[in-house]
N, C-alpha and C. Protein backbone atom coordinates (compact mmCIF):
# COMPACT_ATOMS: atom_id res chain seq x y z
N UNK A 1 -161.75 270.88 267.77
CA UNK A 1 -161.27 272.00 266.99
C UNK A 1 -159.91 272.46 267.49
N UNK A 2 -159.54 272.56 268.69
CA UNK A 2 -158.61 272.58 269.27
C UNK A 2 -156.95 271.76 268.78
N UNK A 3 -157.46 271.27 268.82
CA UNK A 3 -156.07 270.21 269.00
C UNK A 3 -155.91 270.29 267.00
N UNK A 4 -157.38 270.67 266.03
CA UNK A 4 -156.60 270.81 264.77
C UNK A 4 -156.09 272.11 264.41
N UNK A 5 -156.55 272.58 265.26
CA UNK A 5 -156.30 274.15 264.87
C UNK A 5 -154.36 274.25 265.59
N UNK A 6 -154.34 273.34 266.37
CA UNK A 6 -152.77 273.40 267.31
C UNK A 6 -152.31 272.98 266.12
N UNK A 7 -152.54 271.59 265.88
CA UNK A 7 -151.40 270.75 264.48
C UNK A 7 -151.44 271.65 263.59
N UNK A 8 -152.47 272.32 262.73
CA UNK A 8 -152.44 273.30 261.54
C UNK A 8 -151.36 274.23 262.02
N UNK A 9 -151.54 275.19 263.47
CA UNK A 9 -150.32 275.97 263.72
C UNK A 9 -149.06 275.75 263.35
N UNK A 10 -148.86 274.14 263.42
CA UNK A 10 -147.40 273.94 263.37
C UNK A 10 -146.73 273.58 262.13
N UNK A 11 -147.30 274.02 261.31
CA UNK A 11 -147.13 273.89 259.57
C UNK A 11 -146.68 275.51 259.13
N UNK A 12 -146.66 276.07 260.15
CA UNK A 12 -146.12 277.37 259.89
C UNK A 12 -144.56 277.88 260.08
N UNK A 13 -144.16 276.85 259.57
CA UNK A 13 -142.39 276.76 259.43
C UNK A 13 -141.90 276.82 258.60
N UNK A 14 -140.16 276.73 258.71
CA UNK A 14 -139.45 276.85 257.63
C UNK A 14 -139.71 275.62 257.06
N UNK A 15 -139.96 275.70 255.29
CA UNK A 15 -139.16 273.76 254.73
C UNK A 15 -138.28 274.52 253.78
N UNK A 16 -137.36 273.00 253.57
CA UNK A 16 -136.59 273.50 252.62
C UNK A 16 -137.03 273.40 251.24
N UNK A 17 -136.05 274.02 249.99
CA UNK A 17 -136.74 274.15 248.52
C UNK A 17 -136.80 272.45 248.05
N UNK A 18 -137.58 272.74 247.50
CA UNK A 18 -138.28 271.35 246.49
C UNK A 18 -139.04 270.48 247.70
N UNK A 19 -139.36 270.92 249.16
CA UNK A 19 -140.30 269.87 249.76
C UNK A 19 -141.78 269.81 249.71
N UNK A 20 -142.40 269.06 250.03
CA UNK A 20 -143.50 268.78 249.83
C UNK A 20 -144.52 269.69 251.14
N UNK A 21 -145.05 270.51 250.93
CA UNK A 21 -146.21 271.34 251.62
C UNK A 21 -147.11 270.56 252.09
N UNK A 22 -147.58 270.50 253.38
CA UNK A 22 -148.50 269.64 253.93
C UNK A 22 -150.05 270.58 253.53
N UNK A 23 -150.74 269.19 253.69
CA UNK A 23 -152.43 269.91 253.33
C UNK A 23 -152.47 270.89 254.68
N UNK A 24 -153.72 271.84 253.99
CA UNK A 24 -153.77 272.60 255.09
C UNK A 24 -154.87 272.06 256.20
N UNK A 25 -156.01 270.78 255.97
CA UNK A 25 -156.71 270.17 256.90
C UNK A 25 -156.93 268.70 255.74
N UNK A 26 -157.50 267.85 256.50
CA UNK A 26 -158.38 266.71 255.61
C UNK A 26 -159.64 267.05 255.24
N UNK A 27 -159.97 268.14 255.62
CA UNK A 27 -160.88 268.74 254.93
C UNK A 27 -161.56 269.64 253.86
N UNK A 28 -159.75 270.40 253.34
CA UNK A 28 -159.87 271.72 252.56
C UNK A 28 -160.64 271.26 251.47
N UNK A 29 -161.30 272.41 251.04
CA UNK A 29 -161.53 272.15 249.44
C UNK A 29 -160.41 272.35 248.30
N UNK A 30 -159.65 272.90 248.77
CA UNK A 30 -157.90 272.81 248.04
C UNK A 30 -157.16 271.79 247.72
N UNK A 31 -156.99 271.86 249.41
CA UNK A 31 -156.18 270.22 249.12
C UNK A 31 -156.03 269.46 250.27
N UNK A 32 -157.52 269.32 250.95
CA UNK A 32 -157.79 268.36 251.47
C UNK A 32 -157.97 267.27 250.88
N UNK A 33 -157.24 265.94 251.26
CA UNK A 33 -157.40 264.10 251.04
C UNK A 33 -158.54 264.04 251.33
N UNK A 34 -159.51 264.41 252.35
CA UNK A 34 -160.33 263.69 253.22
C UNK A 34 -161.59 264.36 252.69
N UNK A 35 -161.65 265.42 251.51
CA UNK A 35 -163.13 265.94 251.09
C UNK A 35 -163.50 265.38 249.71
N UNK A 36 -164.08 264.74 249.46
CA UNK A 36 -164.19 264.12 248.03
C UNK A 36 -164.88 265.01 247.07
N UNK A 37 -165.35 266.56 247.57
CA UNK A 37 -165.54 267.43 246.51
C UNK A 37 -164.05 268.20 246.47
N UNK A 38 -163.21 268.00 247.05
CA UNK A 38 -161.70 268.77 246.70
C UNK A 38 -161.14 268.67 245.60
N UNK A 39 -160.14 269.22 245.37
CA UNK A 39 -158.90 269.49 244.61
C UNK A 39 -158.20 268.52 244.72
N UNK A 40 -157.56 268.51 246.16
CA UNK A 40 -156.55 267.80 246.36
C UNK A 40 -155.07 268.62 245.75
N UNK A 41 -155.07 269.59 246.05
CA UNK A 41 -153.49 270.22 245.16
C UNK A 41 -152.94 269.85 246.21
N UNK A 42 -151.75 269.19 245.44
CA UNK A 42 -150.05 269.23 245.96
C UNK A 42 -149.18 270.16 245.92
N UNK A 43 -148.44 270.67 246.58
CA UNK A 43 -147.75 272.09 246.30
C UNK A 43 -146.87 271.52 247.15
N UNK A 44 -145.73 272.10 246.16
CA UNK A 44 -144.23 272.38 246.80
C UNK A 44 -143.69 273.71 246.81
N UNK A 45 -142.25 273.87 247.60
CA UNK A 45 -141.89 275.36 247.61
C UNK A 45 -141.02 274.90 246.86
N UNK A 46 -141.02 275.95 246.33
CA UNK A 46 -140.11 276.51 244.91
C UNK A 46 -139.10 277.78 245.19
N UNK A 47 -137.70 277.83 245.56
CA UNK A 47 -137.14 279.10 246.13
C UNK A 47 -138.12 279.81 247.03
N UNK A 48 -138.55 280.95 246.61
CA UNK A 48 -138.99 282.02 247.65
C UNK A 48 -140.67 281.79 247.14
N UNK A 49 -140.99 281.07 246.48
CA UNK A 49 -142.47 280.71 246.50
C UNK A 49 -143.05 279.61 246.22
N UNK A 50 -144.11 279.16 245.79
CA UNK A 50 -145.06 277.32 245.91
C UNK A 50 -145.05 277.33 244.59
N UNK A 51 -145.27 275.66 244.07
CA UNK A 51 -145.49 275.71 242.97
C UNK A 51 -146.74 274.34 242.83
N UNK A 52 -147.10 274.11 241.78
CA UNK A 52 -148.10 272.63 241.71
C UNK A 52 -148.52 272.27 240.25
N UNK A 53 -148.93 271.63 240.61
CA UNK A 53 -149.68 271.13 238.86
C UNK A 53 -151.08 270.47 239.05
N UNK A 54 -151.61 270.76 238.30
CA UNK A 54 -153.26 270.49 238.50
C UNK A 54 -153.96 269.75 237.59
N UNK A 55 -154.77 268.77 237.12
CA UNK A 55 -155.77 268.90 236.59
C UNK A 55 -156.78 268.94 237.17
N UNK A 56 -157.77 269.34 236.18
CA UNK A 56 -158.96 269.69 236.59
C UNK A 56 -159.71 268.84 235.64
N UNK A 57 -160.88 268.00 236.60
CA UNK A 57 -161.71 266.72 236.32
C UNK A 57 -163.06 267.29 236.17
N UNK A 58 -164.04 266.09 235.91
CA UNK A 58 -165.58 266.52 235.36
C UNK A 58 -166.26 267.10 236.40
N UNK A 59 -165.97 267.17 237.94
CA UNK A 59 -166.66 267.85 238.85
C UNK A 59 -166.31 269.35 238.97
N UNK A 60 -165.68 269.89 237.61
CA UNK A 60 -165.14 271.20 238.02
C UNK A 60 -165.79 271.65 236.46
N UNK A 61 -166.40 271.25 235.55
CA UNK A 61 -166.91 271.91 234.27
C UNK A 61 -167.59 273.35 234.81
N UNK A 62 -167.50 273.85 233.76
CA UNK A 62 -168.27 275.04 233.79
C UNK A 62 -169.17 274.85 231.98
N UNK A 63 -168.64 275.15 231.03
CA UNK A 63 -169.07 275.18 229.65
C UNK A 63 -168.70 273.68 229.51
N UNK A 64 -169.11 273.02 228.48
CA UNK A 64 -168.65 271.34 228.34
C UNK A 64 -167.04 271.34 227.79
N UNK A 65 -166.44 270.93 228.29
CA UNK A 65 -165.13 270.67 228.36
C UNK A 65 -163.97 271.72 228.90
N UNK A 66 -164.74 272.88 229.90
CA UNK A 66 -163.83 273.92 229.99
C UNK A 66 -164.16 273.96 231.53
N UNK A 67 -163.16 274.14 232.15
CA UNK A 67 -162.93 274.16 233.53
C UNK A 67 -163.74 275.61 234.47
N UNK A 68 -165.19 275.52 234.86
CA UNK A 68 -165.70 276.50 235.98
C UNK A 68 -164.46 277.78 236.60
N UNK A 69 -165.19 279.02 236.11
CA UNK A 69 -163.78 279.50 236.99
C UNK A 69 -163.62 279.83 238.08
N UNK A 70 -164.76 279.51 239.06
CA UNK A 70 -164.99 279.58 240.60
C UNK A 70 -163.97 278.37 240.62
N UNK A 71 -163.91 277.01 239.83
CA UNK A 71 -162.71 276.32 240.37
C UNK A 71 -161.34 277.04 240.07
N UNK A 72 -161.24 277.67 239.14
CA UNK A 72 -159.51 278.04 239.12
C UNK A 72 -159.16 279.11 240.20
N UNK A 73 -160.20 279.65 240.36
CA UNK A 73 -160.17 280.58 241.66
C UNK A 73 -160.03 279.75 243.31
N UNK A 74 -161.06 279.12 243.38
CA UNK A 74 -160.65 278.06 244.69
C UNK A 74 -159.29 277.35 244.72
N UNK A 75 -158.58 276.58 243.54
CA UNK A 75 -157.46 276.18 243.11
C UNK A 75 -156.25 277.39 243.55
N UNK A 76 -156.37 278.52 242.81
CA UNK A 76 -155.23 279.49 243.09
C UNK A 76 -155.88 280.65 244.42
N UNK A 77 -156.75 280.31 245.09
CA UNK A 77 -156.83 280.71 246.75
C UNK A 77 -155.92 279.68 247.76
N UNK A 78 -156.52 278.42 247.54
CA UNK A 78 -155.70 277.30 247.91
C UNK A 78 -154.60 277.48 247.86
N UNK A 79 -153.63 277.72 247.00
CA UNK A 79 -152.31 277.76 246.32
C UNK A 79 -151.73 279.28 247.38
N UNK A 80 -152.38 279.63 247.40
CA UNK A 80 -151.76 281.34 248.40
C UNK A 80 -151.76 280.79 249.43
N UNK A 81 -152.63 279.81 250.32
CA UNK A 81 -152.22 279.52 251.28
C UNK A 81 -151.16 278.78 251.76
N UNK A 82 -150.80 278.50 250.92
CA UNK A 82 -149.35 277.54 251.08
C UNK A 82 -148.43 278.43 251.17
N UNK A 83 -148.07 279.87 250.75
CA UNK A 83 -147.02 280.55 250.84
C UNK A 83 -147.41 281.02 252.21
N UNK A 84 -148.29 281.55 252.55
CA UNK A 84 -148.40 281.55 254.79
C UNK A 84 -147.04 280.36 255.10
N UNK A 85 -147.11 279.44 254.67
CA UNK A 85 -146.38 278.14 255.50
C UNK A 85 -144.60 279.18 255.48
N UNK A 86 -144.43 279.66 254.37
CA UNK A 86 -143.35 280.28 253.92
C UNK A 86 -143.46 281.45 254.85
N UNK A 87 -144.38 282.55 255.02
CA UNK A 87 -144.14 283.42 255.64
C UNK A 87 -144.19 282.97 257.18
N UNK A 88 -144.92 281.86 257.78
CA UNK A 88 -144.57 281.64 258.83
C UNK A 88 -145.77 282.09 259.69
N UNK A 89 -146.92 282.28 259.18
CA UNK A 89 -148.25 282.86 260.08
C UNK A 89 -149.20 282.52 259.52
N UNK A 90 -150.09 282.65 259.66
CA UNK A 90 -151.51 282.52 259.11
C UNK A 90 -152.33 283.58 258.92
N UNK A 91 -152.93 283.51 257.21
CA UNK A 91 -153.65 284.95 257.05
C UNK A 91 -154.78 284.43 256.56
N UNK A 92 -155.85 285.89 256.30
CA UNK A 92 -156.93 285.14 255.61
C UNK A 92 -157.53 286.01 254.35
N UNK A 93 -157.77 285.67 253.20
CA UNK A 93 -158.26 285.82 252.12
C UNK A 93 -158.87 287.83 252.22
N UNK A 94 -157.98 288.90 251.76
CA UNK A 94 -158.63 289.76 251.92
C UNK A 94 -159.60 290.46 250.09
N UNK A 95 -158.68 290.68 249.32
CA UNK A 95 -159.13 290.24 247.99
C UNK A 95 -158.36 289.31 247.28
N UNK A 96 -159.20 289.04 245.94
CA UNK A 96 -158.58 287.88 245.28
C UNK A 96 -159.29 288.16 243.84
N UNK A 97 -157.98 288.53 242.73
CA UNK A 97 -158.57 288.75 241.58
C UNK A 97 -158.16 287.70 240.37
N UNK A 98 -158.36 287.28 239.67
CA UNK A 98 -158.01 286.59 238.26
C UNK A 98 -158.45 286.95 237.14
N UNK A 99 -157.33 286.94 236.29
CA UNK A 99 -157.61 286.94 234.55
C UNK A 99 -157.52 285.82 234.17
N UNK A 100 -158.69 285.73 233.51
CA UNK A 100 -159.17 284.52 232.88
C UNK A 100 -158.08 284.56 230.95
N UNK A 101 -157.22 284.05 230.35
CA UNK A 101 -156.65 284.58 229.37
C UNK A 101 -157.04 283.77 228.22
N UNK A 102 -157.06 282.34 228.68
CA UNK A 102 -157.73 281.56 227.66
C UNK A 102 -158.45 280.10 228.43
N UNK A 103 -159.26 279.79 227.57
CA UNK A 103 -159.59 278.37 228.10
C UNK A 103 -158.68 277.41 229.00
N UNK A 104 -159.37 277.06 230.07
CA UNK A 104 -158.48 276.66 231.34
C UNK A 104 -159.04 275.10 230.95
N UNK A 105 -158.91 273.78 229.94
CA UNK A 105 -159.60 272.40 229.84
C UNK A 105 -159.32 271.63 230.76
N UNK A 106 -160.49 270.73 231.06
CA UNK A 106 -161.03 269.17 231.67
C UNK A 106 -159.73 268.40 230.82
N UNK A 107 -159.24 267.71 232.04
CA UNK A 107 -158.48 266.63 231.97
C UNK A 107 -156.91 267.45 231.13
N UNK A 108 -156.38 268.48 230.95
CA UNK A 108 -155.12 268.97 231.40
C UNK A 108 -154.41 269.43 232.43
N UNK A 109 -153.39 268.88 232.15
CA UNK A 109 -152.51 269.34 233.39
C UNK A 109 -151.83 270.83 233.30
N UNK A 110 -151.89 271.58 234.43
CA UNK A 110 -151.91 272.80 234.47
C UNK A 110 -150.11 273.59 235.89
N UNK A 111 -149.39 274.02 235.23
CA UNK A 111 -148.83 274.53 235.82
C UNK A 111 -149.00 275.87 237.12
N UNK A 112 -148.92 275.54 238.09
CA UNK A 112 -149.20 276.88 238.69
C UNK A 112 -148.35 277.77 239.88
N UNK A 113 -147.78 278.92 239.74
CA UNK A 113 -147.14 279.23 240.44
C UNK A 113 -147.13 280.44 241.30
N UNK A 114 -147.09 280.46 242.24
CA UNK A 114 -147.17 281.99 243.39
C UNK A 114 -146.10 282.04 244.17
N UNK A 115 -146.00 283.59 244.67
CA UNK A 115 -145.19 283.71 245.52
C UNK A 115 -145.76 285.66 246.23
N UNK A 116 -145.10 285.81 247.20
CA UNK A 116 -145.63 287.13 247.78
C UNK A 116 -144.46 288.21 246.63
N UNK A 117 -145.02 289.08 247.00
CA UNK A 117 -144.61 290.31 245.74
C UNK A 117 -144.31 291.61 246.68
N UNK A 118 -144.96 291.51 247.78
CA UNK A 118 -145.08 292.63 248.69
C UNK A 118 -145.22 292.44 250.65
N UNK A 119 -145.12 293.02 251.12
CA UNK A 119 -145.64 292.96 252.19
C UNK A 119 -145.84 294.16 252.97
N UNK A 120 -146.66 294.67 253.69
CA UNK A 120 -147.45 295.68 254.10
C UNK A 120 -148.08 295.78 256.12
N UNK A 121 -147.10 295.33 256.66
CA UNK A 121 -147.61 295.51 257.69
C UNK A 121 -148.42 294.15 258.11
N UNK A 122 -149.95 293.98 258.51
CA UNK A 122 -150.14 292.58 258.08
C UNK A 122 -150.75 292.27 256.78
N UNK A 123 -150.29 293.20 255.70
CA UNK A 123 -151.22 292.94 254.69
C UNK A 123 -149.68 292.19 253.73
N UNK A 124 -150.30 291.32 253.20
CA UNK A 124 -149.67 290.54 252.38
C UNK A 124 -149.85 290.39 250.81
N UNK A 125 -149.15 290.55 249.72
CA UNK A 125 -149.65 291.08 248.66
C UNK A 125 -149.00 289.81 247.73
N UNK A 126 -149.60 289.17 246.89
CA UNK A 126 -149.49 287.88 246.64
C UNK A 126 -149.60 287.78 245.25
N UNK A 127 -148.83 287.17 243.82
CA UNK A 127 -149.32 286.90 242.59
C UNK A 127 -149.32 285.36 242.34
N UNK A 128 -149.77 284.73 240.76
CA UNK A 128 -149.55 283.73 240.75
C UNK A 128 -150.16 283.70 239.06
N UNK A 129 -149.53 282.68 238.80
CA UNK A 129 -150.03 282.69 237.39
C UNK A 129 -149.93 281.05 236.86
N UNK A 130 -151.06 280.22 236.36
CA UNK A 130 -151.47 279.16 235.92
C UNK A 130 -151.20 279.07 234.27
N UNK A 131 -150.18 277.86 234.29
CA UNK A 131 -149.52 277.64 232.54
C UNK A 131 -150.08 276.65 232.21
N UNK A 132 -150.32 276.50 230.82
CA UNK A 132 -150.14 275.27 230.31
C UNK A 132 -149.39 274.82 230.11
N UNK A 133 -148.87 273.28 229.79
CA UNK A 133 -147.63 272.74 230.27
C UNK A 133 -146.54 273.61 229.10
N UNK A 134 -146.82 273.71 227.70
CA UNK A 134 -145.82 274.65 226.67
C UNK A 134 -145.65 275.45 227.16
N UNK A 135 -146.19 276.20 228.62
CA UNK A 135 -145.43 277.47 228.99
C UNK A 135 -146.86 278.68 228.51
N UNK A 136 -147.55 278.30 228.14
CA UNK A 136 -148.68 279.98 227.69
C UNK A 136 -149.63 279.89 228.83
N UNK A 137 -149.61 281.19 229.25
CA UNK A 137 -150.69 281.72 230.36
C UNK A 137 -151.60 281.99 230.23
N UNK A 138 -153.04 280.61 230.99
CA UNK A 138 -153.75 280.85 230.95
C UNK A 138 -154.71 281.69 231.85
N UNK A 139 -154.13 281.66 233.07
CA UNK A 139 -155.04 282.65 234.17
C UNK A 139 -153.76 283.31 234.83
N UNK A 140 -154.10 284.61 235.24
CA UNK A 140 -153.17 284.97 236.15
C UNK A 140 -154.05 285.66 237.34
N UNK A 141 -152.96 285.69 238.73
CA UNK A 141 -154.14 286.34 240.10
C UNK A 141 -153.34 286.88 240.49
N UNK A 142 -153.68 288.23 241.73
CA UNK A 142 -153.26 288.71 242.40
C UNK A 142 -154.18 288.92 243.60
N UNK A 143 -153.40 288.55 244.96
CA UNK A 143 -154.63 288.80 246.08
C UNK A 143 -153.56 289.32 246.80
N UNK A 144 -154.63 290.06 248.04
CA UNK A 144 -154.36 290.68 248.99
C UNK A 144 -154.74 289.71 250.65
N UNK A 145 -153.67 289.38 251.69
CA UNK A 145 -153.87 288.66 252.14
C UNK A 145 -153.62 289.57 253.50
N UNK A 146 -154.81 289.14 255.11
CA UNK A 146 -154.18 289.81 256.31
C UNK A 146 -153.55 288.93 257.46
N UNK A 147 -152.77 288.91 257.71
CA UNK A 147 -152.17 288.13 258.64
C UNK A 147 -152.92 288.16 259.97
N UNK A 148 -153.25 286.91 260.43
CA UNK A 148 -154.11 286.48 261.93
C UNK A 148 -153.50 286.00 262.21
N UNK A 149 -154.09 285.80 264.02
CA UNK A 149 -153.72 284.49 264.55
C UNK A 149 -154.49 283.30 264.86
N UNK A 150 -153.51 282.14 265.21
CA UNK A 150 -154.49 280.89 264.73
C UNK A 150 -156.02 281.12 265.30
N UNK A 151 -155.90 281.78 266.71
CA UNK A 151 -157.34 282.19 267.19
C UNK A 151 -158.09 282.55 266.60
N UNK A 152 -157.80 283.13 265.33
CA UNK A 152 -159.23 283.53 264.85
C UNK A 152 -159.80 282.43 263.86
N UNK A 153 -159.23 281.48 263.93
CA UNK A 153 -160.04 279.93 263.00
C UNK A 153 -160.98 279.51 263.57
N UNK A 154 -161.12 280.02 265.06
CA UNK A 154 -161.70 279.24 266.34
C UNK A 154 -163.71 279.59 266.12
N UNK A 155 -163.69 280.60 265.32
CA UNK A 155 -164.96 281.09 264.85
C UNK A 155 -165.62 279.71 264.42
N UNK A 156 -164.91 279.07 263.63
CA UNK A 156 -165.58 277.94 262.66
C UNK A 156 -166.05 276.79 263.93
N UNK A 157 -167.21 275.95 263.14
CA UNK A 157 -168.07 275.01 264.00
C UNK A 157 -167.54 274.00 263.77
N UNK A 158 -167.40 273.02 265.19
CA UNK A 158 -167.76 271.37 264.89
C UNK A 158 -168.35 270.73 264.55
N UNK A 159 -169.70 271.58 264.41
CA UNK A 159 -170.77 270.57 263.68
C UNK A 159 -170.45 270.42 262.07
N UNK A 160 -169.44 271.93 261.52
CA UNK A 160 -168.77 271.40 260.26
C UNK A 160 -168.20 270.46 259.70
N UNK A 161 -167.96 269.24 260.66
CA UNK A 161 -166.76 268.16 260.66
C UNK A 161 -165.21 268.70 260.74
N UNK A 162 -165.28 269.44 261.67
CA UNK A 162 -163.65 269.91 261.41
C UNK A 162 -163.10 269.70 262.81
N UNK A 163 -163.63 269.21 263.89
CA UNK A 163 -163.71 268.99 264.88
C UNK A 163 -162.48 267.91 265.73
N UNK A 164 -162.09 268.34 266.08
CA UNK A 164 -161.01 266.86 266.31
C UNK A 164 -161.67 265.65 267.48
């Protein structure tokens, strides 16, 4: 746990605009490679916030052909964590809200974008809003995020597989 929790630390830097955001483990459900119930989102920074594109496949249904919205929610939690890399620390999930605006479909590709809006001491105040590719909004979020340090990841088990 050690030694991933060190490498994860060091993703908390500057990149420059248009680079590619590293996963946050091989394990995330975001956008971990290495979990085969994941996402897998790619995110880049975009000026002063992340951006990505998504589809969403048959392990994410909710109604038949419409995307679960516990996934668009895991998807745009995921997606906030990538702007930490931008602020340079590590926080953790304090609320997290979404409007659902219209049908989010299986097998489209989905625009999505965040950036911080606020900041508060260690509270971090975060939006983001998911397009379809014409540009119409289908979900939008706003969360509230608290800034930690890496020490407090140290809670989580090895017997989770996260173990180095």
């Amino acid at each position: 746990m050690g030694a991933l929790l060190a490498a994860w630390g060091d993703k908390f830097r500057p990149y420059p605009d248009g680079a590619d955001l590293p996963e946050h483990h091989d394990q995330c459900l975001g956008c971990g490679t290495g979990n085969p119930h994941g996402h897998r989102l790619r995110v880049i920074r975009q000026g002063d916030g992340v951006q990505a594109w998504h589809t969403f496949d048959n392990r994410h249904v909710g109604a038949p052909g419409i995307v679960h919205g516990g996934a668009i929610a895991t998807v745009l939690d995921d997606l906030y964590g990538f702007l930490l890399y931008l602020v340079g620390e590590p926080a953790v999930t304090r609320q997290l809200t979404v409007d659902y605006h219209a049908p989010v479909l299986i097998g489209a590709t989905y625009r999505l974008d965040a950036a911080v809006t606020q900041r508060e001491g260690r509270k971090l105040f975060v939006a983001a809003t998911v397009s379809a590719l014409e540009g119409r909004s289908v979900a939008t979020s706003t969360a509230v995020f608290v800034t930690v340090g890496v020490d407090h990841f140290t809670q989580g088990s090895d017997a989770e597989g996260l173990g180095a």
